[in-house]
N, C-alpha and C. Protein backbone atom coordinates (compact mmCIF):
# COMPACT_ATOMS: atom_id res chain seq x y z
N UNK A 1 -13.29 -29.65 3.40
CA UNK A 1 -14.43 -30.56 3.49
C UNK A 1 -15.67 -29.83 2.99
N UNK A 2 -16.42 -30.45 2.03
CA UNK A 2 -17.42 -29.93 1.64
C UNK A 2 -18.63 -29.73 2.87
N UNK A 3 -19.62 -28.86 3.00
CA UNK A 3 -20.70 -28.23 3.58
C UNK A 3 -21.56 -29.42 3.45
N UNK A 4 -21.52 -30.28 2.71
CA UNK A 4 -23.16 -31.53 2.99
C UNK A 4 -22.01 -32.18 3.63
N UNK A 5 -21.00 -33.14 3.66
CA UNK A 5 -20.30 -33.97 4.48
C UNK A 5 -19.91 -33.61 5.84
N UNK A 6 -19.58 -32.24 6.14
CA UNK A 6 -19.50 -31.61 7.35
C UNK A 6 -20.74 -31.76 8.66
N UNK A 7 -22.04 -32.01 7.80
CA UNK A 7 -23.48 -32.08 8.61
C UNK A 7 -22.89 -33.76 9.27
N UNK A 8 -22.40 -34.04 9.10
CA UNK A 8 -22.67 -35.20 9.36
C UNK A 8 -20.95 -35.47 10.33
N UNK A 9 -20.89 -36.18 11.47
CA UNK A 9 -19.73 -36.59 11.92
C UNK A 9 -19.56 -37.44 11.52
N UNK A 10 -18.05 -37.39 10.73
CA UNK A 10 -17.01 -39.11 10.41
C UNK A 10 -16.31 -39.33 11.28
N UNK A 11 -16.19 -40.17 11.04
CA UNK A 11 -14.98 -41.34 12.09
C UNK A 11 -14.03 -42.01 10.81
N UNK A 12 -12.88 -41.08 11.17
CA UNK A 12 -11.97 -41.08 9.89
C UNK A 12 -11.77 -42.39 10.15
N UNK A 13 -11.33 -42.98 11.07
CA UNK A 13 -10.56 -44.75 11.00
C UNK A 13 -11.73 -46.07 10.61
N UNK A 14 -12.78 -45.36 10.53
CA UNK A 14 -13.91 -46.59 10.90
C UNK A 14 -14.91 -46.63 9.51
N UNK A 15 -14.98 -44.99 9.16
CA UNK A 15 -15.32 -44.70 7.88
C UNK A 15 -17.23 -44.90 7.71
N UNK A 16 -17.51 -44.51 9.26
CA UNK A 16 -19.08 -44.57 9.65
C UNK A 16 -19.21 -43.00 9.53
N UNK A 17 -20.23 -42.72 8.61
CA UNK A 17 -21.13 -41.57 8.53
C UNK A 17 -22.03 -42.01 9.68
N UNK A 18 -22.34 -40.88 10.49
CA UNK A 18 -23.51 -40.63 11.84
C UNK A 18 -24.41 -39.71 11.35
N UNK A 19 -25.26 -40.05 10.85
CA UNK A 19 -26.25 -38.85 10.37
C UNK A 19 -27.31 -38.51 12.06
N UNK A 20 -28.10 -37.81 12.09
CA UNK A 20 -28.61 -37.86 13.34
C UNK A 20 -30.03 -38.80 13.24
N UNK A 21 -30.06 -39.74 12.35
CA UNK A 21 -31.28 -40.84 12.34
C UNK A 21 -30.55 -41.89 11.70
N UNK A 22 -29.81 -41.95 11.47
CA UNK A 22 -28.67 -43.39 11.38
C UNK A 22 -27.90 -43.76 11.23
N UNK A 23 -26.99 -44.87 11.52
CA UNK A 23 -25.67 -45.26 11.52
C UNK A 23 -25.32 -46.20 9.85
N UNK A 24 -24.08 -45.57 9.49
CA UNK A 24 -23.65 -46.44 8.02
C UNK A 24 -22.32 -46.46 8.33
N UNK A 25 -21.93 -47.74 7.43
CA UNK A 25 -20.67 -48.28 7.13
C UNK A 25 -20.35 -48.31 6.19
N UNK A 26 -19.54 -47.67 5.66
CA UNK A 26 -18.85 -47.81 4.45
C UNK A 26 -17.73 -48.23 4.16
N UNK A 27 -17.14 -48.98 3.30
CA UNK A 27 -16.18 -49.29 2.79
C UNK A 27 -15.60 -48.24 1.94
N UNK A 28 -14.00 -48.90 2.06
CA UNK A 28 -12.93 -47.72 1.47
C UNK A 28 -13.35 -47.03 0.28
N UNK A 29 -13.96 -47.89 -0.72
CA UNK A 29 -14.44 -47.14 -1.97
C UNK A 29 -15.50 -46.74 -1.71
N UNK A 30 -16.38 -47.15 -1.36
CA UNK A 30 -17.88 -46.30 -1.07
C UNK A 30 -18.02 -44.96 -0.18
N UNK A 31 -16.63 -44.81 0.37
CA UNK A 31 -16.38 -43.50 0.93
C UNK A 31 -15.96 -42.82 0.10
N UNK A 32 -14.83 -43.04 -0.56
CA UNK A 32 -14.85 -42.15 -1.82
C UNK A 32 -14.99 -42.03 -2.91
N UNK A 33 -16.00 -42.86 -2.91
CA UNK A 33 -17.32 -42.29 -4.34
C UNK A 33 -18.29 -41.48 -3.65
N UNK A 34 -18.58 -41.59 -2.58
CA UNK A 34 -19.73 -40.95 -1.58
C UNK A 34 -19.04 -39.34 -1.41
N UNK A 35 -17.54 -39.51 -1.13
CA UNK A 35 -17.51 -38.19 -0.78
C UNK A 35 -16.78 -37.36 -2.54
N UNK A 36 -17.04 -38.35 -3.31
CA UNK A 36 -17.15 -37.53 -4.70
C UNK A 36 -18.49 -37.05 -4.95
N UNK A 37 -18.98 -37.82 -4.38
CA UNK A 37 -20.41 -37.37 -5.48
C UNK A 37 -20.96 -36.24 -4.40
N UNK A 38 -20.79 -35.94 -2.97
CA UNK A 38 -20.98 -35.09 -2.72
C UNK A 38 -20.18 -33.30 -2.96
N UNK A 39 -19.06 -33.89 -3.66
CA UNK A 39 -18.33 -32.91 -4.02
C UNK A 39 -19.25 -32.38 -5.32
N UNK A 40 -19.47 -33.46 -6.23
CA UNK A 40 -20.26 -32.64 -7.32
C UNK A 40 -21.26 -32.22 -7.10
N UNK A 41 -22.46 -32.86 -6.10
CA UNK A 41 -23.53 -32.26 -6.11
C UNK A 41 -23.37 -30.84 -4.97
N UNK A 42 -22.11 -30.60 -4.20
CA UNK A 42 -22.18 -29.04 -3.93
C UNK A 42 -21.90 -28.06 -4.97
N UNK A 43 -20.91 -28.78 -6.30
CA UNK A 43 -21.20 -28.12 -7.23
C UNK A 43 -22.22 -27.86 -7.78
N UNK A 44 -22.91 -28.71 -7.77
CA UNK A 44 -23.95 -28.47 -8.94
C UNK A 44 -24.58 -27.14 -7.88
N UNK A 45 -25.30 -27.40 -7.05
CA UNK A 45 -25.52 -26.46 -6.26
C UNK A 45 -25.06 -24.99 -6.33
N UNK A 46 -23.70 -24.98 -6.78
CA UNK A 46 -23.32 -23.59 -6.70
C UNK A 46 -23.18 -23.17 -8.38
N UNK A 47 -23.78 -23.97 -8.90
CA UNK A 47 -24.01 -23.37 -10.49
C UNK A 47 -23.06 -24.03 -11.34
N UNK A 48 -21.89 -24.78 -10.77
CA UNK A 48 -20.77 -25.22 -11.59
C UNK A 48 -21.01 -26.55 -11.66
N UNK A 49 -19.92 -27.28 -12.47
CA UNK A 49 -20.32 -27.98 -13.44
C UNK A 49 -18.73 -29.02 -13.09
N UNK A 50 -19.32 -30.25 -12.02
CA UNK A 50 -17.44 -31.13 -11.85
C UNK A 50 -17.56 -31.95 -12.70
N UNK A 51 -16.41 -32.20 -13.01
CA UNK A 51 -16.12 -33.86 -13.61
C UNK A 51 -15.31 -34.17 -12.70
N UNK A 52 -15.30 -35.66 -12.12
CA UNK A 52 -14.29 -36.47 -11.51
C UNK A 52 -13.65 -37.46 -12.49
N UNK A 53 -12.50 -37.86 -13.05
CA UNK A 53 -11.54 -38.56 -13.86
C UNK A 53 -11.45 -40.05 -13.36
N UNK A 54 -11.63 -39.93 -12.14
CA UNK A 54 -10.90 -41.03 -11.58
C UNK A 54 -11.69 -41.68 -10.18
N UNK A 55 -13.52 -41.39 -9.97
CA UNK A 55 -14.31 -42.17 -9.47
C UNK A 55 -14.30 -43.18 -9.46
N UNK A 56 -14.24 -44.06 -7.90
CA UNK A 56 -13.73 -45.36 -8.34
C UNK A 56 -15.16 -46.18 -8.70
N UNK A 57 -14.68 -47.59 -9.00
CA UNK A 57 -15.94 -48.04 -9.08
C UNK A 57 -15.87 -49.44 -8.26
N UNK A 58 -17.08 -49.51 -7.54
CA UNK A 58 -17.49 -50.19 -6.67
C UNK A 58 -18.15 -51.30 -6.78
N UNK A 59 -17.20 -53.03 -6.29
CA UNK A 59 -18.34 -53.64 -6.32
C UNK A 59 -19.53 -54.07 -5.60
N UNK A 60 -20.58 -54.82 -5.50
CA UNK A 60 -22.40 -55.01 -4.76
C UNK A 60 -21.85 -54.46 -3.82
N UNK A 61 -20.53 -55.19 -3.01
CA UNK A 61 -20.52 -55.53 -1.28
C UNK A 61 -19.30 -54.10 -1.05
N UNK A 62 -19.26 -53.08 -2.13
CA UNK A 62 -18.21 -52.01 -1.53
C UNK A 62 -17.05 -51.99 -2.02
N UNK A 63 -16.36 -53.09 -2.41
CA UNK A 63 -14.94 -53.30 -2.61
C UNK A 63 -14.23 -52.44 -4.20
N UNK A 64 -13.65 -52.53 -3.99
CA UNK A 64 -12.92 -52.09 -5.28
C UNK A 64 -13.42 -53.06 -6.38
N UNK A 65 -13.59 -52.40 -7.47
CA UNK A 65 -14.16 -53.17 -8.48
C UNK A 65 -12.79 -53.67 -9.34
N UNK A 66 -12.62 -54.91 -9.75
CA UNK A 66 -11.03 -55.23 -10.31
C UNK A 66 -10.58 -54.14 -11.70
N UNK A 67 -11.17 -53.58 -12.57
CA UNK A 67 -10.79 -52.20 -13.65
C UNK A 67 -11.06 -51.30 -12.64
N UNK A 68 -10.36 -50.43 -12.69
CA UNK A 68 -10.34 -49.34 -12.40
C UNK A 68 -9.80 -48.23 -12.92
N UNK A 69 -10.27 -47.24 -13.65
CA UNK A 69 -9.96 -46.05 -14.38
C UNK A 69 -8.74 -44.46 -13.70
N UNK A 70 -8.44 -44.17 -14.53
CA UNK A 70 -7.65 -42.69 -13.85
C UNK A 70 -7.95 -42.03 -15.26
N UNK A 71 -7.37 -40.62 -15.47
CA UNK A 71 -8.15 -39.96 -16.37
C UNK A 71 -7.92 -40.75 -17.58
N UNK A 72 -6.35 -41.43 -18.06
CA UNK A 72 -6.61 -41.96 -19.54
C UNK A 72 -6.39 -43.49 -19.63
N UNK A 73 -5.97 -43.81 -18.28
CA UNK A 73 -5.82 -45.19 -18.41
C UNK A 73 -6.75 -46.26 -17.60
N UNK A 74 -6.57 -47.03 -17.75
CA UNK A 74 -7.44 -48.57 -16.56
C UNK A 74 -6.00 -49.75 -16.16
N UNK A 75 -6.79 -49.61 -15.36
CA UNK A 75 -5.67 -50.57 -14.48
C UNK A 75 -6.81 -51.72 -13.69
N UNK A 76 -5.28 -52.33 -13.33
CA UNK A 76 -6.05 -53.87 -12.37
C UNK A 76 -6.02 -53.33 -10.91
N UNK A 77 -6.76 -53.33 -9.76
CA UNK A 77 -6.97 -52.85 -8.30
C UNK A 77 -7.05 -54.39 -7.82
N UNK A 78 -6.51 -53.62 -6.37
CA UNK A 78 -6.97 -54.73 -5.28
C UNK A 78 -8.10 -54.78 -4.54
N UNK A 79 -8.78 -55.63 -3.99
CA UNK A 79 -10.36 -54.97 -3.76
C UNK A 79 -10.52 -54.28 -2.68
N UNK A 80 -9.32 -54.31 -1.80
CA UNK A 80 -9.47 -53.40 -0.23
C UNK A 80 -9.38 -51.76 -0.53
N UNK A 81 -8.33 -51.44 -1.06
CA UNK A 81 -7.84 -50.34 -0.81
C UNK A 81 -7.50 -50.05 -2.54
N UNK A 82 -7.84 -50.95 -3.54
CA UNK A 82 -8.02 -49.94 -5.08
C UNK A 82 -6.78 -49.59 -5.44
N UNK A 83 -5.58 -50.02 -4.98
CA UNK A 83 -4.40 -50.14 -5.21
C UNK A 83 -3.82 -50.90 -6.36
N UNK A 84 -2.85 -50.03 -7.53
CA UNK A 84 -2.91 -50.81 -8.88
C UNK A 84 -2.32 -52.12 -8.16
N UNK A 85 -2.38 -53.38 -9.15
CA UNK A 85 -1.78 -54.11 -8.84
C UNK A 85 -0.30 -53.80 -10.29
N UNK A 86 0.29 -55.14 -9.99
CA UNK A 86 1.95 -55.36 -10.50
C UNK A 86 1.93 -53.80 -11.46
N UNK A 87 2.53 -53.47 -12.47
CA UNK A 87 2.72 -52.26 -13.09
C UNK A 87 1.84 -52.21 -14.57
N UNK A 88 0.67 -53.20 -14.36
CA UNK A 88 0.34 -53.49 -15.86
C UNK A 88 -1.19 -52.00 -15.87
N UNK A 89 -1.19 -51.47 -16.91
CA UNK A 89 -1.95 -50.40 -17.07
C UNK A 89 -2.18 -50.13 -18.95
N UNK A 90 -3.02 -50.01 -19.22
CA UNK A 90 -3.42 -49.53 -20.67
C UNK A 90 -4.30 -48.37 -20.83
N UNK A 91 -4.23 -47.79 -21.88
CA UNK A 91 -5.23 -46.64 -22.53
C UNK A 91 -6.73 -46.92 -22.18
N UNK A 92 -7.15 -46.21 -21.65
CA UNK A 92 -8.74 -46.06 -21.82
C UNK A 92 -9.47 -46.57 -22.60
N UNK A 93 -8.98 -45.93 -23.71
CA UNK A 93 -9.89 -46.17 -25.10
C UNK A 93 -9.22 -46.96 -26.38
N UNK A 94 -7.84 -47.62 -25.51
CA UNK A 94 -7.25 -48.15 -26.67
C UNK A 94 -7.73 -49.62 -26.57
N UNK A 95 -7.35 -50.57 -28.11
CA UNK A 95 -8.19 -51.61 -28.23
C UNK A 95 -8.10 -52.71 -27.24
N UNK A 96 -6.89 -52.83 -26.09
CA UNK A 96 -6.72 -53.37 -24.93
C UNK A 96 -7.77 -52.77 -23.83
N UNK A 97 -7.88 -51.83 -24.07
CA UNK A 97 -8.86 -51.36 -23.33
C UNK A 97 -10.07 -51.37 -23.07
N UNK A 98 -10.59 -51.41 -24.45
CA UNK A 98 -12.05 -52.50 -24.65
C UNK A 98 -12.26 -53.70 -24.23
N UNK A 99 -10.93 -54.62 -23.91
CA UNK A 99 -11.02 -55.99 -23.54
C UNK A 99 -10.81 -56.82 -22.40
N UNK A 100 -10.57 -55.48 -21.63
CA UNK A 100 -9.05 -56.08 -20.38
C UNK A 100 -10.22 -56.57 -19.72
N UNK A 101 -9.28 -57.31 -18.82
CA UNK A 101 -10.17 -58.22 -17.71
C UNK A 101 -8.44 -58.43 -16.98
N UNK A 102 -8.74 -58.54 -15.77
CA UNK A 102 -8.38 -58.86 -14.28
C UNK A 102 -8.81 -59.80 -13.49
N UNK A 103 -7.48 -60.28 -13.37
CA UNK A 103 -7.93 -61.68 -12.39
C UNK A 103 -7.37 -61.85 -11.51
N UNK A 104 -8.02 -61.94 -10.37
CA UNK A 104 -7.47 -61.26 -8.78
C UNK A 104 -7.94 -62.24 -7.71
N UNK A 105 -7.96 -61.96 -6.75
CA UNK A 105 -8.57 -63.05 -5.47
C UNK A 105 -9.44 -62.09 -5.08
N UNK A 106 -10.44 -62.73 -4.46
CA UNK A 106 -11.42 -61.84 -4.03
C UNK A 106 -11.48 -62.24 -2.46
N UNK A 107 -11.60 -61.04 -1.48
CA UNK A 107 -11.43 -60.50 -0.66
C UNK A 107 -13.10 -61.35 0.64
């Protein structure tokens, strides 16, 4: 566990950061984009330099955003838990990839 996330008590099942001046809720992805980006910025901190591949991306209200990336491909997610859906997946940067769209139920 990184040194800035440690300041703070989680509640692994509930996924509430307790800072000691306020209470947050986060959703499944906003926890771990939160506890990515605190991973990079202890890097940056220590002089080095992260890339994350596979930051998810989040939509307004938290949820899994329906694309979702890994280092070379995008896939379709579910909005709880960012889970591919059926086995369909394409290239990053290939010309499906420029176009895809996902169509899902929303949560």
């Amino acid at each position: 566990m990184s040194p800035l996330l440690s300041r703070c008590a989680v509640d692994e099942t509930r996924h509430v950061f307790k800072p000691a001046e306020s209470t947050y809720y986060l959703k499944e992805c906003e926890l771990k984009r939160a506890e990515y980006e605190i991973e990079m910025g202890t890097a940056e901190l220590d002089g080095n330099l992260m890339m994350i591949s596979d930051m998810p991306n989040c939509t307004p209200d938290g949820n899994y955003a329906a694309i979702q990336t890994s280092f070379a491909n995008k896939y379709c997610a579910e909005p709880e838990f960012g889970d591919q859906l059926e086995e369909f997946n394409v290239g990053k940067f290939s010309d499906e990839g420029k176009v895809m769209n996902c169509c899902r139920l929303t949560i």
